[in-house]
PDB file of N, CA and C in Angstrom:
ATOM      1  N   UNK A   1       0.809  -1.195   0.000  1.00  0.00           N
ATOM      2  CA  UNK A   1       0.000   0.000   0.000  1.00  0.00           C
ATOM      3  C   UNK A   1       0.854   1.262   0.000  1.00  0.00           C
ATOM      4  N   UNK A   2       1.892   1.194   0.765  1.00  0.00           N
ATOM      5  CA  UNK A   2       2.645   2.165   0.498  1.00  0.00           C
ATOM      6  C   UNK A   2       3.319   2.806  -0.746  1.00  0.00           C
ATOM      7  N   UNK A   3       3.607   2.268  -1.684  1.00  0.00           N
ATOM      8  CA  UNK A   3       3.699   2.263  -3.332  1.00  0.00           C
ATOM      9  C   UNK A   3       2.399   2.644  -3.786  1.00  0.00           C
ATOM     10  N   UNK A   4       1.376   2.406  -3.800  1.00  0.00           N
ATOM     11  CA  UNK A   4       0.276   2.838  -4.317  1.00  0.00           C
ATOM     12  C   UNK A   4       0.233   4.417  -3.717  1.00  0.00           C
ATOM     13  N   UNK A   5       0.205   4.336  -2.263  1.00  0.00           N
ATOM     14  CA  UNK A   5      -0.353   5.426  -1.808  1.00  0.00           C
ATOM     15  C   UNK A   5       0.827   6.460  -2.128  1.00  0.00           C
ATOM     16  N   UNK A   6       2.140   6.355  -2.418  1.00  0.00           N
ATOM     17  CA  UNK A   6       2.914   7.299  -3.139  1.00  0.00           C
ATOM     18  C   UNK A   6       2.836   7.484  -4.689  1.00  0.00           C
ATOM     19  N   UNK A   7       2.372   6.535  -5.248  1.00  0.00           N
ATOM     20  CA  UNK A   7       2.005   6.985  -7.020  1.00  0.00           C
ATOM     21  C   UNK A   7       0.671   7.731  -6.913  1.00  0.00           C
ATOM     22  N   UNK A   8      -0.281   7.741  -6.060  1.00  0.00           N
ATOM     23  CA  UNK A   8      -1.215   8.294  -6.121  1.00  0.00           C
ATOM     24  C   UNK A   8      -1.604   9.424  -5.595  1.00  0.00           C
ATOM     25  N   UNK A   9      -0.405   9.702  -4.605  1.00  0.00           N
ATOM     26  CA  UNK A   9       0.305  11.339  -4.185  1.00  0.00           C
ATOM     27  C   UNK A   9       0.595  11.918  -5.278  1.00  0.00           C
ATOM     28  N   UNK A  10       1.530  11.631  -5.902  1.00  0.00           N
ATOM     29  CA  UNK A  10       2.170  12.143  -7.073  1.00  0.00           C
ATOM     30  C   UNK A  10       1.063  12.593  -8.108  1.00  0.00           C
ATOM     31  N   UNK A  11       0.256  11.461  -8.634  1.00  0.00           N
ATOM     32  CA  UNK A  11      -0.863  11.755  -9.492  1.00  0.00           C
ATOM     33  C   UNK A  11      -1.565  13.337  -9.016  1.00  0.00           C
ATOM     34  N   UNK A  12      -1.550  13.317  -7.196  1.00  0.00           N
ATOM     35  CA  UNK A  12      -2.868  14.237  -6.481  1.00  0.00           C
ATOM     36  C   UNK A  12      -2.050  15.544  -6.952  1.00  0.00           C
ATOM     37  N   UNK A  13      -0.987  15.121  -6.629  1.00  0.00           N
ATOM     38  CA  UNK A  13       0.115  17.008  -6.874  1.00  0.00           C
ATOM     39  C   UNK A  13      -0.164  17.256  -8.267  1.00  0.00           C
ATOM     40  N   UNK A  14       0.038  16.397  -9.061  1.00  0.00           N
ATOM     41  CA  UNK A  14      -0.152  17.222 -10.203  1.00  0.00           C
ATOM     42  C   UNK A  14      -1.265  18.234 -10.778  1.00  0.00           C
ATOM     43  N   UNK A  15      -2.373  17.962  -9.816  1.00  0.00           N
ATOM     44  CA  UNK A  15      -3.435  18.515  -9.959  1.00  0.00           C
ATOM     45  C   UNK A  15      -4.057  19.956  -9.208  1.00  0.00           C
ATOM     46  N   UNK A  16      -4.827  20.453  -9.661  1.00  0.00           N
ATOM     47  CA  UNK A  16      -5.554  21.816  -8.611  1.00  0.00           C
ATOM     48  C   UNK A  16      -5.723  21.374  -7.104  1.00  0.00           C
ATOM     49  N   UNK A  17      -5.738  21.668  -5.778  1.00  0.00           N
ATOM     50  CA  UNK A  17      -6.070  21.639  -4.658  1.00  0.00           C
ATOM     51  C   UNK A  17      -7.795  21.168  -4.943  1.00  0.00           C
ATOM     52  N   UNK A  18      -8.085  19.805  -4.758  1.00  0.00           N
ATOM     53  CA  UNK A  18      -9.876  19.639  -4.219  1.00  0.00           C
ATOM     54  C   UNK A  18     -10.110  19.073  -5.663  1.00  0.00           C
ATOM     55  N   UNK A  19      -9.087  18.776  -7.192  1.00  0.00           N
ATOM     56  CA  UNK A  19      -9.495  18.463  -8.287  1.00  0.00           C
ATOM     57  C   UNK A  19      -9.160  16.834  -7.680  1.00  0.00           C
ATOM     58  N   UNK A  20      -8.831  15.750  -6.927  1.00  0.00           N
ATOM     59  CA  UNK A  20      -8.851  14.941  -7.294  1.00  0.00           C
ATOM     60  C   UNK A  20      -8.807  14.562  -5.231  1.00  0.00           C
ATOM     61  N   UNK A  21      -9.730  13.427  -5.418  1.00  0.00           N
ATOM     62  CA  UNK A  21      -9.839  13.048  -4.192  1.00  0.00           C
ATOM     63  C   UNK A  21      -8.792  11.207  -3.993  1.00  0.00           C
ATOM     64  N   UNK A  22      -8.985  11.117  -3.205  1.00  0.00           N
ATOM     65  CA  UNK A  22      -8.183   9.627  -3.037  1.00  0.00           C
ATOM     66  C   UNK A  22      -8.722   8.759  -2.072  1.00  0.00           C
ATOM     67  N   UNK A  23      -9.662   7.898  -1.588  1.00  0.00           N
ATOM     68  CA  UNK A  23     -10.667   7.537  -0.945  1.00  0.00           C
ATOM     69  C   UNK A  23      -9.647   5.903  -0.546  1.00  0.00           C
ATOM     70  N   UNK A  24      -9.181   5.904   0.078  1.00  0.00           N
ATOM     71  CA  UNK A  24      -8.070   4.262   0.394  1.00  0.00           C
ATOM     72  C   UNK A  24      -9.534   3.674   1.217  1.00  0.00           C
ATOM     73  N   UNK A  25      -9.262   2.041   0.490  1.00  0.00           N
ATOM     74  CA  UNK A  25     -10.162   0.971   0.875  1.00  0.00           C
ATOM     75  C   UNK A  25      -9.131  -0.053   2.039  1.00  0.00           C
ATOM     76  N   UNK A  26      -7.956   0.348   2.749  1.00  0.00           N
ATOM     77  CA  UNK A  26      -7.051  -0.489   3.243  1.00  0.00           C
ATOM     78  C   UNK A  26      -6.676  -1.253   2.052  1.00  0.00           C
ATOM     79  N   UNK A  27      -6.751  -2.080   1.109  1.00  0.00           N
ATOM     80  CA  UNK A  27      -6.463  -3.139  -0.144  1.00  0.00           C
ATOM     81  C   UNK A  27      -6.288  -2.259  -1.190  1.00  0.00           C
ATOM     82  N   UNK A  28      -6.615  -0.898  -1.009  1.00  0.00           N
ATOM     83  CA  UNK A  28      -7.064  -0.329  -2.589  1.00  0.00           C
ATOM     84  C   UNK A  28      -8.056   1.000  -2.813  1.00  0.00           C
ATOM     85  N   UNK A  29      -8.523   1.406  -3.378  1.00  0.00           N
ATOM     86  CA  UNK A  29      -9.471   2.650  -3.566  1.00  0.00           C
ATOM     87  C   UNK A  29      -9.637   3.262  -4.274  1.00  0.00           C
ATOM     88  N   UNK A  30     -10.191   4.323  -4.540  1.00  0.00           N
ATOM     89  CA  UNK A  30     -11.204   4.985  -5.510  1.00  0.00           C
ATOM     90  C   UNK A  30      -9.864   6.164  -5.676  1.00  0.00           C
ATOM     91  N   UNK A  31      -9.476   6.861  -7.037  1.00  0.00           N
ATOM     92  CA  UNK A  31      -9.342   8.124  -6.861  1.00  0.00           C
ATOM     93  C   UNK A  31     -10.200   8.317  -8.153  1.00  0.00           C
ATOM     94  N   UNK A  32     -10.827   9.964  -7.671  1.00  0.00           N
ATOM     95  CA  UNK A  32     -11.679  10.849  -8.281  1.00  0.00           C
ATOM     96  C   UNK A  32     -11.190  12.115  -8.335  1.00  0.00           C
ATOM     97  N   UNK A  33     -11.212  12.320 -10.187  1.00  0.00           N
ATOM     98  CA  UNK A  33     -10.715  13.709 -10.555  1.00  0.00           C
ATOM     99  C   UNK A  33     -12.239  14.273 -11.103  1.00  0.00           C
ATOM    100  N   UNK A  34     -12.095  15.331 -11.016  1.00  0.00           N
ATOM    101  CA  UNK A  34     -13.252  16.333 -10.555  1.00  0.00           C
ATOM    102  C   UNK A  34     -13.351  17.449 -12.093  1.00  0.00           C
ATOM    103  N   UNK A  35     -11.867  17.508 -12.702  1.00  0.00           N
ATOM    104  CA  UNK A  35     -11.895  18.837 -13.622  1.00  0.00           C
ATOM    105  C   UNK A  35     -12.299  18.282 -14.838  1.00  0.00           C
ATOM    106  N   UNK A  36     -12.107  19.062 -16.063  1.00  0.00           N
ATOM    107  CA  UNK A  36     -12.904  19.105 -17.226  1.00  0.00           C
ATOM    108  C   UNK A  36     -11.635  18.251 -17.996  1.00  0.00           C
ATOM    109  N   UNK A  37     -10.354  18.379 -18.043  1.00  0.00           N
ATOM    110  CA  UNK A  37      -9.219  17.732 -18.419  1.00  0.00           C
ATOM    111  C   UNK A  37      -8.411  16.984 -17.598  1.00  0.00           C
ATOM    112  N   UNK A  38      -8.963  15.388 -16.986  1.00  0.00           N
ATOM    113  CA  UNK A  38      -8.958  14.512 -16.070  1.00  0.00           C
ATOM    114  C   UNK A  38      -8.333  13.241 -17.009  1.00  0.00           C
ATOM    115  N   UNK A  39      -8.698  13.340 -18.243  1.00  0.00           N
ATOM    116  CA  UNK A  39      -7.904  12.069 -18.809  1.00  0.00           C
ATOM    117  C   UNK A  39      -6.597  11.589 -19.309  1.00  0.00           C
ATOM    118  N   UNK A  40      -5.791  12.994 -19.723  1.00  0.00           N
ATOM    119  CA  UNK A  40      -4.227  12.490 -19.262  1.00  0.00           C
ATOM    120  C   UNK A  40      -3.717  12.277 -18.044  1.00  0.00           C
ATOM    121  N   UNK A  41      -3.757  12.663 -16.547  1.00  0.00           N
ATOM    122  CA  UNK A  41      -3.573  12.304 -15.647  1.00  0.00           C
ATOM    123  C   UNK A  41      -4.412  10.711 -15.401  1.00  0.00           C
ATOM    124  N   UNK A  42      -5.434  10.542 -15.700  1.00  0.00           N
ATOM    125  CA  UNK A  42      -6.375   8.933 -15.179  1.00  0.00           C
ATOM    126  C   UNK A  42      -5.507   7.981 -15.701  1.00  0.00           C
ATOM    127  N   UNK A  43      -4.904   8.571 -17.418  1.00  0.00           N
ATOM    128  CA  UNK A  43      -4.372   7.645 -18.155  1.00  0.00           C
ATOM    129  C   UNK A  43      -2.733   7.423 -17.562  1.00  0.00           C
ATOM    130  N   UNK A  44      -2.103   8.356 -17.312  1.00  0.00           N
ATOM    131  CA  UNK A  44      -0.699   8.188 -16.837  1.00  0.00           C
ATOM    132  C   UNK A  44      -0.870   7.933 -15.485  1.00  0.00           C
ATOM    133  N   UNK A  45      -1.906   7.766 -14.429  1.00  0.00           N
ATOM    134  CA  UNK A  45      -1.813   6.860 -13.058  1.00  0.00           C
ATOM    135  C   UNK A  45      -2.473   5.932 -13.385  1.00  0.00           C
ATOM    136  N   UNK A  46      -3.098   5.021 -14.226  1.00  0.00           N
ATOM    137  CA  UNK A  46      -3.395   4.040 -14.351  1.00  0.00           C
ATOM    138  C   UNK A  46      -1.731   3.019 -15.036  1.00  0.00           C
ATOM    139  N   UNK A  47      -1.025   3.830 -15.920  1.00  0.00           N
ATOM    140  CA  UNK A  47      -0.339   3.368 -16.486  1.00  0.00           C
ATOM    141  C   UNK A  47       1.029   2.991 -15.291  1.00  0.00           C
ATOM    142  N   UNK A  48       1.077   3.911 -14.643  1.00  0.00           N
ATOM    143  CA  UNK A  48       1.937   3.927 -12.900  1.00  0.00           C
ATOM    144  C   UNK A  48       1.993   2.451 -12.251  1.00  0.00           C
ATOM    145  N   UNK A  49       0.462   2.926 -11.880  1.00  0.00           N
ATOM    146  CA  UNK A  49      -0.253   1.460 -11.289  1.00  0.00           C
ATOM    147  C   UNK A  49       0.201   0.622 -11.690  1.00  0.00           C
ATOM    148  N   UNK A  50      -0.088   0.102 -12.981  1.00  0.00           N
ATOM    149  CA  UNK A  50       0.278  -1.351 -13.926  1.00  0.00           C
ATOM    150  C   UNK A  50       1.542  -1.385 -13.938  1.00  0.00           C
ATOM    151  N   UNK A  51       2.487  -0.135 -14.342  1.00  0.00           N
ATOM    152  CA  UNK A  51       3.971  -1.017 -14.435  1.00  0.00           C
ATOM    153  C   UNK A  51       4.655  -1.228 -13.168  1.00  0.00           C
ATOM    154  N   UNK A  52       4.028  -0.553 -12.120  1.00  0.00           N
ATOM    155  CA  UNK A  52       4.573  -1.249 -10.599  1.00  0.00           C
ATOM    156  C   UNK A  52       4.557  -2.444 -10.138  1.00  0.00           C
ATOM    157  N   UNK A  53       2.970  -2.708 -10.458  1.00  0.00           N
ATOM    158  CA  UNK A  53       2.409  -3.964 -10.254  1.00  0.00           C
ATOM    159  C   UNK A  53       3.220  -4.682 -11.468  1.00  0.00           C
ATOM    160  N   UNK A  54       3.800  -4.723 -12.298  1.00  0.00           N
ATOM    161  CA  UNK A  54       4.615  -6.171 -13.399  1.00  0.00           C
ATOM    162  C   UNK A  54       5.805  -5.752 -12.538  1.00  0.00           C
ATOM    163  N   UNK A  55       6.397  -4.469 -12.370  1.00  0.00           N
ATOM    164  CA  UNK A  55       7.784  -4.806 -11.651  1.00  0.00           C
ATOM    165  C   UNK A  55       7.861  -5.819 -10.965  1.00  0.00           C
ATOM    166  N   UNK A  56       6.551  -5.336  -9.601  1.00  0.00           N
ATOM    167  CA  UNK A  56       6.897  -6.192  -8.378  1.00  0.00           C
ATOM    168  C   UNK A  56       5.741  -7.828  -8.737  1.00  0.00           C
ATOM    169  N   UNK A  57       5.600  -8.071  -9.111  1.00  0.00           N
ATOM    170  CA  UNK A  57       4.970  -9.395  -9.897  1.00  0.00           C
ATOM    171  C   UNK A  57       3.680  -9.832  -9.392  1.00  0.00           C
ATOM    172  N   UNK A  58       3.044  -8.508  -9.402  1.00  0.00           N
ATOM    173  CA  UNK A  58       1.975  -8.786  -8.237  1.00  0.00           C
ATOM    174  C   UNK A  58       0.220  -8.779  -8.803  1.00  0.00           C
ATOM    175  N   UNK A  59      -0.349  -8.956  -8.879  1.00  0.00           N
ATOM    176  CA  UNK A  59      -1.703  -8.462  -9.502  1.00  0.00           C
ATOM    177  C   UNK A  59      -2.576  -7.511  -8.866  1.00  0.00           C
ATOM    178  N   UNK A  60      -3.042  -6.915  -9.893  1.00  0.00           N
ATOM    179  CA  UNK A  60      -3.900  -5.297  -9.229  1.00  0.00           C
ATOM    180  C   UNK A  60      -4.608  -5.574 -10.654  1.00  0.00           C
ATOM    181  N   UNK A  61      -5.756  -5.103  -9.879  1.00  0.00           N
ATOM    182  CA  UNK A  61      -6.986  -4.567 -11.043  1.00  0.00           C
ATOM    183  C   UNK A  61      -7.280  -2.855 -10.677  1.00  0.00           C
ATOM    184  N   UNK A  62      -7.267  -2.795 -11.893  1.00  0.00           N
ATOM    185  CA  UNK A  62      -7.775  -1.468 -11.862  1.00  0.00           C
ATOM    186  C   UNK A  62      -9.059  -0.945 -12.543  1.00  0.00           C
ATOM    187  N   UNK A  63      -9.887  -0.371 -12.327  1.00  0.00           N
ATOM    188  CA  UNK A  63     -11.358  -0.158 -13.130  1.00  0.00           C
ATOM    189  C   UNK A  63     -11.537   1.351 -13.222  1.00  0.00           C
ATOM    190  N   UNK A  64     -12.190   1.137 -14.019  1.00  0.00           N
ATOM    191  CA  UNK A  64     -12.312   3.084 -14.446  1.00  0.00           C
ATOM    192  C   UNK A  64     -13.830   3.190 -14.616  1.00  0.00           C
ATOM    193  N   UNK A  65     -14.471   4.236 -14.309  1.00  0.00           N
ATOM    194  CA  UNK A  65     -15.611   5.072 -14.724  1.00  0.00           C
ATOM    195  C   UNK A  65     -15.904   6.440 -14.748  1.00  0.00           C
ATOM    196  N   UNK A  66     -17.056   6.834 -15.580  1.00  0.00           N
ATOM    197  CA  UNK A  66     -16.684   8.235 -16.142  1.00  0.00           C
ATOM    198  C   UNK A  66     -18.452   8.303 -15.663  1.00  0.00           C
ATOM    199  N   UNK A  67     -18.743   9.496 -14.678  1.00  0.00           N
ATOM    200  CA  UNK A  67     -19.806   9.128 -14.575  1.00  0.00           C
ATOM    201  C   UNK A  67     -20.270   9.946 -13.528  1.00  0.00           C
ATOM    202  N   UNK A  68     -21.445  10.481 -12.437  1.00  0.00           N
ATOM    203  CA  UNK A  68     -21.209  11.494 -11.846  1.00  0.00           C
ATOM    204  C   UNK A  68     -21.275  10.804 -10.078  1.00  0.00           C
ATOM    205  N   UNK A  69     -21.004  11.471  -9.375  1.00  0.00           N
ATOM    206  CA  UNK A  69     -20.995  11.335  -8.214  1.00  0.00           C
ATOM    207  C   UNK A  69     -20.954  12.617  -7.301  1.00  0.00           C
ATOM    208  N   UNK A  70     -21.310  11.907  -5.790  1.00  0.00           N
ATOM    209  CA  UNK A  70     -21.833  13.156  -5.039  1.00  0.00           C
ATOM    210  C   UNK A  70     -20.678  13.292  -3.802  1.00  0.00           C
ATOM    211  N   UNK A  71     -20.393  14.636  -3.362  1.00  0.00           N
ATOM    212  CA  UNK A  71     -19.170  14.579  -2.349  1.00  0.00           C
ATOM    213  C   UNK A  71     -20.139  14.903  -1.156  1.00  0.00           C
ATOM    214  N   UNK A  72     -19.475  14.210  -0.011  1.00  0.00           N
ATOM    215  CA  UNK A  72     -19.880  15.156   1.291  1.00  0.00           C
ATOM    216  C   UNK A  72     -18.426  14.720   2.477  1.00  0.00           C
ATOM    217  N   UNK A  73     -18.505  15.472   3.661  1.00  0.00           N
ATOM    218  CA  UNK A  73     -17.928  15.254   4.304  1.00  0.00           C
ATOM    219  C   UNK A  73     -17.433  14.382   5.399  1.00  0.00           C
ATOM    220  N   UNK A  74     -16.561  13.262   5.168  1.00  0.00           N
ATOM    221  CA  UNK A  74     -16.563  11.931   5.396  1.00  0.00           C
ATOM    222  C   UNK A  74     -16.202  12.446   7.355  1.00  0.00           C
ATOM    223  N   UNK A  75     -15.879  11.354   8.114  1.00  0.00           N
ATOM    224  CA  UNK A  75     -15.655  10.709   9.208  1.00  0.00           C
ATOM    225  C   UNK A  75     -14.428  11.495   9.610  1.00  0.00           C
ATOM    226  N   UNK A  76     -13.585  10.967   8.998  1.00  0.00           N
ATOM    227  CA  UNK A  76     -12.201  11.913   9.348  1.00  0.00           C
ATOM    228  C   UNK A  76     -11.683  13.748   8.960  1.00  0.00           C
ATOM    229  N   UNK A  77     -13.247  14.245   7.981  1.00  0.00           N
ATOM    230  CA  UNK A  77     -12.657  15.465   7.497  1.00  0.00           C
ATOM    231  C   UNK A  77     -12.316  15.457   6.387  1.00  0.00           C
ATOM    232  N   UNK A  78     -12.083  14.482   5.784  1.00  0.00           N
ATOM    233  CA  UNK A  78     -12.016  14.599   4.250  1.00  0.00           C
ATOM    234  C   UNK A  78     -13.130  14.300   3.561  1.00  0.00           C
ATOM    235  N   UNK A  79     -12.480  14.625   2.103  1.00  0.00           N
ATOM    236  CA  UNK A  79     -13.742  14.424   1.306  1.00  0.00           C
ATOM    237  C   UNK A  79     -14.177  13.336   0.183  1.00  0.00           C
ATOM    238  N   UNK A  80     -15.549  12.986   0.649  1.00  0.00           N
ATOM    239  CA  UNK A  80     -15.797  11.631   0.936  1.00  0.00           C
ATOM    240  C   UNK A  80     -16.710  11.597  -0.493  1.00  0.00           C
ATOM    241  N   UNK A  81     -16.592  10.707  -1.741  1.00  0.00           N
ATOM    242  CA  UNK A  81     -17.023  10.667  -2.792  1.00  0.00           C
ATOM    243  C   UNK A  81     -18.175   9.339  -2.413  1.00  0.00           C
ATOM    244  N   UNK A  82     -19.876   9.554  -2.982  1.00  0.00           N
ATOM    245  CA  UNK A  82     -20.773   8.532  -2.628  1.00  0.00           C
ATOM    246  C   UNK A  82     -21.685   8.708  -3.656  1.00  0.00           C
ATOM    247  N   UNK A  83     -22.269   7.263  -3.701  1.00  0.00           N
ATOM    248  CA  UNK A  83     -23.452   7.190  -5.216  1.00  0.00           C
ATOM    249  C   UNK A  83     -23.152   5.971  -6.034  1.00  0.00           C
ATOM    250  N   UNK A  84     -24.383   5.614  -6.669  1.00  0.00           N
ATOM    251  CA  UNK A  84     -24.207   4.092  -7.060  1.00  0.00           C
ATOM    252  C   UNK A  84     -22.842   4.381  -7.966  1.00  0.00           C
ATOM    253  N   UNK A  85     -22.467   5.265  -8.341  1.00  0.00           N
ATOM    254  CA  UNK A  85     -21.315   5.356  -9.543  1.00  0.00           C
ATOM    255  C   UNK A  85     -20.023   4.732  -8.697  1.00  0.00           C
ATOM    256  N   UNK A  86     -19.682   4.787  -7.409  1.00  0.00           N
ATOM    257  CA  UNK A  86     -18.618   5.112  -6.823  1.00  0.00           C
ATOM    258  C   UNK A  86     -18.628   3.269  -6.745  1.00  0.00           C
ATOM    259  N   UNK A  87     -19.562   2.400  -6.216  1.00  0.00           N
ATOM    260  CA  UNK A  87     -19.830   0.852  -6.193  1.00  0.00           C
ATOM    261  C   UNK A  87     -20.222   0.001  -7.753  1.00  0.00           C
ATOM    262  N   UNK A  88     -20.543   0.813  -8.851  1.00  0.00           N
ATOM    263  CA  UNK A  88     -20.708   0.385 -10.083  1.00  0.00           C
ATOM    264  C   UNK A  88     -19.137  -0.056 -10.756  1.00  0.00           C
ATOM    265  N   UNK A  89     -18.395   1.119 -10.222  1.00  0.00           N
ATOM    266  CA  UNK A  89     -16.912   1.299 -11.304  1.00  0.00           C
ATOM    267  C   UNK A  89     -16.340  -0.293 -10.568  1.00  0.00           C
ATOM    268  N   UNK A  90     -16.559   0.100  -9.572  1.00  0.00           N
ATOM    269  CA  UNK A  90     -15.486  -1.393  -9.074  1.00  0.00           C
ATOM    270  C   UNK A  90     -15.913  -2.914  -8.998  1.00  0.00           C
TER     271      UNK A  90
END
């Protein structure tokens, strides 16, 4: 998790403050980009993902959807992405 959760830092910096959320499932999780030009970044952290996972010889799925969803304010203060879209993609 720690490899994930640093490629998916990296992905978050590249972006506006609040354009992309990161929702960790302990195993795995959702990230959600928010802006109007979201698909070279989806495409170059998906591509992250995968060649980490063949480095280290490991299997990861990854799933994508394009689709809308609703934010509110989760448990800990962050922000918490919800809606059948968020349980459909995966």
């Amino acid at each position: 998790m720690a490899a994930i959760n640093a490629i998916v830092a990296e992905a978050i910096g590249r972006r506006a403050p609040e354009q992309v959320i990161w929702s960790s499932g302990g195993d795995g999780g959702h990230v959600i980009f928010f802006d109007e030009d979201w698909q070279v970044d989806a495409v170059e952290l998906m591509a992250r993902l995968c060649g980490w996972a063949r480095s280290e010889r490991i299997m990861l799925r990854v799933t994508g959807h394009v689709g809308q969803v609703t934010t509110l304010p989760g448990a800990d203060g962050r922000t918490q992405a919800v809606g059948p879209g968020i349980n459909f993609a995966g």
